[in-house]
N, C-alpha and C. Protein backbone atom coordinates (compact mmCIF):
# COMPACT_ATOMS: atom_id res chain seq x y z
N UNK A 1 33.32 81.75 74.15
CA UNK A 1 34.46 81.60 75.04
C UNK A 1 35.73 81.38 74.20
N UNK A 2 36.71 82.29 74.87
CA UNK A 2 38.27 81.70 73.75
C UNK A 2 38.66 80.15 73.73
N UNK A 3 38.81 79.63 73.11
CA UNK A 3 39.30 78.78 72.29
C UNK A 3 37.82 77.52 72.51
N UNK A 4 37.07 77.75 72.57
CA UNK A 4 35.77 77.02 72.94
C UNK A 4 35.22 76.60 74.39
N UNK A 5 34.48 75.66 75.05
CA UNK A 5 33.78 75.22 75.92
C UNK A 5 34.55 74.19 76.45
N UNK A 6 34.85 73.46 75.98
CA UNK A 6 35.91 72.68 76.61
C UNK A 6 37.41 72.67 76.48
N UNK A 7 37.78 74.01 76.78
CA UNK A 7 39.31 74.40 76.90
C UNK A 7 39.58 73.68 78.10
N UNK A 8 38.92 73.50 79.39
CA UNK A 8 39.04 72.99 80.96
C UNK A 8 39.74 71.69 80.67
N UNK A 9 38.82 71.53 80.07
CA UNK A 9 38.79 69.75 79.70
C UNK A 9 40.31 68.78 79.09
N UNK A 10 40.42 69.68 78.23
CA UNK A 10 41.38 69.43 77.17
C UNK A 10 42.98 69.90 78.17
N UNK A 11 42.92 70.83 78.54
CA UNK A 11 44.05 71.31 78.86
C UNK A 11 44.27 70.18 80.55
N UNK A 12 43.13 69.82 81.12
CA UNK A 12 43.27 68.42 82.14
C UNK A 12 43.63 67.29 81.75
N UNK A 13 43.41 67.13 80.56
CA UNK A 13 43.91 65.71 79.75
C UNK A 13 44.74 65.76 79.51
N UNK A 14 45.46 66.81 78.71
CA UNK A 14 46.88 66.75 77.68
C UNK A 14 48.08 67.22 79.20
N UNK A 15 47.83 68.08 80.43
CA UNK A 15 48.66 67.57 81.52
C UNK A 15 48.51 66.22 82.05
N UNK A 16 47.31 65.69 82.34
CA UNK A 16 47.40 64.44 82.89
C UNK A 16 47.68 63.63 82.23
N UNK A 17 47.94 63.22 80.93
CA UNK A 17 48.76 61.70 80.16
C UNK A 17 49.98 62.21 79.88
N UNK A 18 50.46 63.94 79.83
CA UNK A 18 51.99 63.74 80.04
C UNK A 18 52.74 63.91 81.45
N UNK A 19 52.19 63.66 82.44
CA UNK A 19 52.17 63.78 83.41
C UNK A 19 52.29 62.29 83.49
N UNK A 20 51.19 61.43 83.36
CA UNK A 20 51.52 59.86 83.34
C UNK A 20 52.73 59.40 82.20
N UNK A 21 52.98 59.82 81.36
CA UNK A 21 53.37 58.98 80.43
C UNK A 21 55.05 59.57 80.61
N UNK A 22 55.74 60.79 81.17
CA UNK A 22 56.47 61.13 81.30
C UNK A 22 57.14 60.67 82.61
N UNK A 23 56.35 60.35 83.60
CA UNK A 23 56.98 59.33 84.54
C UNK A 23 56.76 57.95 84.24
N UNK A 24 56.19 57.46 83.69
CA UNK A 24 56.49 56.49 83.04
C UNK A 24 57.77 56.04 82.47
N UNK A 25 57.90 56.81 81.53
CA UNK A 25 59.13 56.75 80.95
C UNK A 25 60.33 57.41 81.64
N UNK A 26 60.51 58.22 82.69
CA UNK A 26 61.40 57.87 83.56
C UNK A 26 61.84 56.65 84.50
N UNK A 27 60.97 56.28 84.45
CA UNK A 27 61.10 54.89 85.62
C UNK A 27 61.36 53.40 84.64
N UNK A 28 60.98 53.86 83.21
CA UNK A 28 61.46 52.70 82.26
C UNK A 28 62.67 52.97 81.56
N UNK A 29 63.05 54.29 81.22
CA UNK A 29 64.10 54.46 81.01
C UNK A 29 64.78 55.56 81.28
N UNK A 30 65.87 55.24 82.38
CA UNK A 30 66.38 56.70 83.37
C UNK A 30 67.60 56.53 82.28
N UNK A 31 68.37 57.81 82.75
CA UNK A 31 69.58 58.22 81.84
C UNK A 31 70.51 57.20 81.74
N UNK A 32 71.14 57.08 80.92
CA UNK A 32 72.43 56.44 80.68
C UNK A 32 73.20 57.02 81.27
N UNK A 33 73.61 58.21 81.78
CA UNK A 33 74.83 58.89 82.03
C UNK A 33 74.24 60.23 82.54
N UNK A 34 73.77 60.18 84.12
CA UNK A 34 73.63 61.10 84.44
C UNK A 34 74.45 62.09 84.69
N UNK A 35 74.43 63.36 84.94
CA UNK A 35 75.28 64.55 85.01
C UNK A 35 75.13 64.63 86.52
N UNK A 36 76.65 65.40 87.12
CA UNK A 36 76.64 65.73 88.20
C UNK A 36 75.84 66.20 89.30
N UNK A 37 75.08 65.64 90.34
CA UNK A 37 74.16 65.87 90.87
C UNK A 37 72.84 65.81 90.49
N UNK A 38 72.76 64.77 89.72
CA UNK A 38 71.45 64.05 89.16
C UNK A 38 71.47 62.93 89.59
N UNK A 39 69.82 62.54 89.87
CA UNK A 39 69.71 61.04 90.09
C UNK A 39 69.92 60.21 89.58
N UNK A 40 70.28 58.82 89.59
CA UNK A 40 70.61 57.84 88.53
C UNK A 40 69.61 56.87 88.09
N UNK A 41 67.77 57.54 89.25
CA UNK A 41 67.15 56.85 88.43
C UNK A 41 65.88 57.72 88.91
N UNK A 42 64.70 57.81 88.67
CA UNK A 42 63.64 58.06 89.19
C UNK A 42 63.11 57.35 90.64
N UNK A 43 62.65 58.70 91.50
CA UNK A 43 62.22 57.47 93.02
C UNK A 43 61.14 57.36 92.49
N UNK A 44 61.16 55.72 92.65
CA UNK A 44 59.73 54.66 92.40
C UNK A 44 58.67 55.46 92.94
N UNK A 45 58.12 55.24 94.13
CA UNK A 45 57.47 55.34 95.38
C UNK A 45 56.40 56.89 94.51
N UNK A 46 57.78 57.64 94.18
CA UNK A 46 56.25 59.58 93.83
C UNK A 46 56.38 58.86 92.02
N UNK A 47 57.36 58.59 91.40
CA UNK A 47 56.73 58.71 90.34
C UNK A 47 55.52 57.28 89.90
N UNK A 48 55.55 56.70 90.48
CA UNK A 48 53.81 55.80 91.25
C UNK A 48 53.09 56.63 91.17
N UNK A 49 53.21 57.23 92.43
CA UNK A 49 51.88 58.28 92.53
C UNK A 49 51.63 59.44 91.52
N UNK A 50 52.80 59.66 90.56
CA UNK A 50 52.44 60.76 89.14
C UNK A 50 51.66 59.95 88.22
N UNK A 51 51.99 59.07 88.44
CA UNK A 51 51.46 57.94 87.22
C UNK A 51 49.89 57.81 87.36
N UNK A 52 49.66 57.56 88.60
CA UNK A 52 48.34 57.35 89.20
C UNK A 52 47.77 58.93 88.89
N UNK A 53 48.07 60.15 89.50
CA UNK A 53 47.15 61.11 89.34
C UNK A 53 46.94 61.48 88.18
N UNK A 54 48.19 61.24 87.35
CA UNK A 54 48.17 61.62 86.29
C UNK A 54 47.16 60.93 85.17
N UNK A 55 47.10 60.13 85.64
CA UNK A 55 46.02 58.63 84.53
C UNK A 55 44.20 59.05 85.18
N UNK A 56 44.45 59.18 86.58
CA UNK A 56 42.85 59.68 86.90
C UNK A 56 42.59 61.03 86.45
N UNK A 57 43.59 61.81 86.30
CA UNK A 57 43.15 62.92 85.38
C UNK A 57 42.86 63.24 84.32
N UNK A 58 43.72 62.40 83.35
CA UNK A 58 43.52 62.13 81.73
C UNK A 58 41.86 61.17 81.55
N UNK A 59 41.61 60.39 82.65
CA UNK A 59 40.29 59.50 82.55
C UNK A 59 39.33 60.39 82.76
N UNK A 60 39.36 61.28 83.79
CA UNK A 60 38.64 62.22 84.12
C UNK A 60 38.06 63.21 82.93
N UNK A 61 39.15 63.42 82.43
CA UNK A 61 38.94 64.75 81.71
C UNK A 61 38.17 64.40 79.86
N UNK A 62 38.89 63.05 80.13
CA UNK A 62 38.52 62.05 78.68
C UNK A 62 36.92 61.98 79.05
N UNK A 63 36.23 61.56 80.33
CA UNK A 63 35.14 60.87 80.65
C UNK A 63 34.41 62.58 80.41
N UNK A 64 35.00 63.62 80.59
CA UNK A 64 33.79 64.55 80.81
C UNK A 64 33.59 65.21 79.20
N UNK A 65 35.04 64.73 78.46
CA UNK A 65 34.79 65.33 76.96
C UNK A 65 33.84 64.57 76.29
N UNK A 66 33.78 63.29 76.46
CA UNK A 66 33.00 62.20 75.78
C UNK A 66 31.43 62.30 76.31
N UNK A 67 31.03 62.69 77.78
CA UNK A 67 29.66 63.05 78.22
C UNK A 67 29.16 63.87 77.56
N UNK A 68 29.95 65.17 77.31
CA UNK A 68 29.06 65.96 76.65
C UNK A 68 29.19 67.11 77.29
């Protein structure tokens, strides 16, 4: 298979922790100086819920590389 057997795997992980870790760091540190018609901060409430899918996906995908 191209690039091996657990391409699935890998490519679920490396979206799901920047997926968590990138709203993360919007919600810890929003812009200094947003530009016209930008938010001035991240809405709490979805980037929560990025954080969350994003972390059960990276666990997910971590738990099925490490099974085997």
């Amino acid at each position: 298979m191209f690039l091996g057997e657990d391409l699935l795997a890998y490519l679920v992980l490396a979206l799901g922790a920047a997926m968590a870790v990138g709203s993360l760091a919007a919600i810890v540190r929003p812009p200094e100086a947003p530009k016209e018609g930008e938010l001035a901060r991240a809405p709490l409430s979805r980037s929560v819920v990025m954080i969350v899918v994003g972390t059960v996906a990276a666990v997910w995908a971590l738990a099925s590389l490490l099974s085997g």
